[in-house]
Protein backbone atom coordinates (compact mmCIF):
# COMPACT_ATOMS: atom_id res chain seq x y z
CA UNK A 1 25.84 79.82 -54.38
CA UNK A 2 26.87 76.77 -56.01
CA UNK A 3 27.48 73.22 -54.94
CA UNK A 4 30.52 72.40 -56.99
CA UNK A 5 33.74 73.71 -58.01
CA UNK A 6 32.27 76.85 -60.80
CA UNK A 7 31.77 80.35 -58.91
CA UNK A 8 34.95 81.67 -60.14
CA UNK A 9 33.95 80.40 -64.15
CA UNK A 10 30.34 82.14 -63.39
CA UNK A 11 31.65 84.98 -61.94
CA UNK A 12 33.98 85.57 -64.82
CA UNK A 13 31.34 84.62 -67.58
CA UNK A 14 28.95 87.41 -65.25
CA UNK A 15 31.23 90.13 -65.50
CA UNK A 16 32.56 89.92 -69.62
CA UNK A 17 28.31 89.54 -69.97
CA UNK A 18 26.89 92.29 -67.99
CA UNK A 19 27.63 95.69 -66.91
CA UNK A 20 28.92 93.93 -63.10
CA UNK A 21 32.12 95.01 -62.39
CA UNK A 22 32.49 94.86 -58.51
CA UNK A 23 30.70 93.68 -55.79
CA UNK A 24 30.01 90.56 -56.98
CA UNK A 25 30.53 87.46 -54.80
CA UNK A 26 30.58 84.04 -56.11
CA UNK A 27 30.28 81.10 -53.44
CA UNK A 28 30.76 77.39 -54.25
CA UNK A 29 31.44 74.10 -52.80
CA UNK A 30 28.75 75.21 -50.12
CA UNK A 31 26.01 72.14 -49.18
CA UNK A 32 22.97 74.07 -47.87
CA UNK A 33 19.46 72.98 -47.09
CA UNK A 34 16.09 74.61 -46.83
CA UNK A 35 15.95 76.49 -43.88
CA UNK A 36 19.90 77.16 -43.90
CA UNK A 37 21.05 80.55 -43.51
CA UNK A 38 24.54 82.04 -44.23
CA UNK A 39 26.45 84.32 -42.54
CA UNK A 40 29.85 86.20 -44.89
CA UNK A 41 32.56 87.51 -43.07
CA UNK A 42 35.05 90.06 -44.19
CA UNK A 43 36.94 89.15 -46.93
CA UNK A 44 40.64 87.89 -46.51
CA UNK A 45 43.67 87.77 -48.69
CA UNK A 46 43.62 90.85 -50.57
CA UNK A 47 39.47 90.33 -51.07
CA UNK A 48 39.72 86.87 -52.56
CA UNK A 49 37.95 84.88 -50.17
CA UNK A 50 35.70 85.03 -47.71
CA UNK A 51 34.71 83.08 -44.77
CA UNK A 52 31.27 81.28 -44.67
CA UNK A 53 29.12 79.76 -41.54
CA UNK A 54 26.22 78.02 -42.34
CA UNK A 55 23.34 77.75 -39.44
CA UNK A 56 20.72 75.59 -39.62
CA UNK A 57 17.50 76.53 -37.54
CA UNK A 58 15.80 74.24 -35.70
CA UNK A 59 12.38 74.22 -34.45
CA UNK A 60 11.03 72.05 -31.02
CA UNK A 61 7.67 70.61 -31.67
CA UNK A 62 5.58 70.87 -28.51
């Protein structure tokens, strides 16, 4: 998961480099913090992208 605009650049640069052919997912432009958690949904438009929530736990001090 990366922050700015390079997932499909790494993805490419992953799959000339390795053995990785499929089932690799790339994510970027995604702002996370500790404690966030992601959920992927099925991909869309012919397997090109996916749709992202981020949730954020929270914890109540007592």
């Amino acid at each position: 998961i990366f922050g700015r605009d390079i997932a499909n650049s790494v993805g490419n640069i992953i799959r000339r480099e390795t053995e990785i052919k499929e089932n690799l997912l790339s994510i970027d432009e995604l702002n996370l913090k500790e404690g966030d958690w992601i959920d992927i949904g099925k991909p869309l438009i012919n397997g090109q992208v996916f749709p992202v929530t981020v949730k954020s736990l929270v914890f109540q001090k007592n």
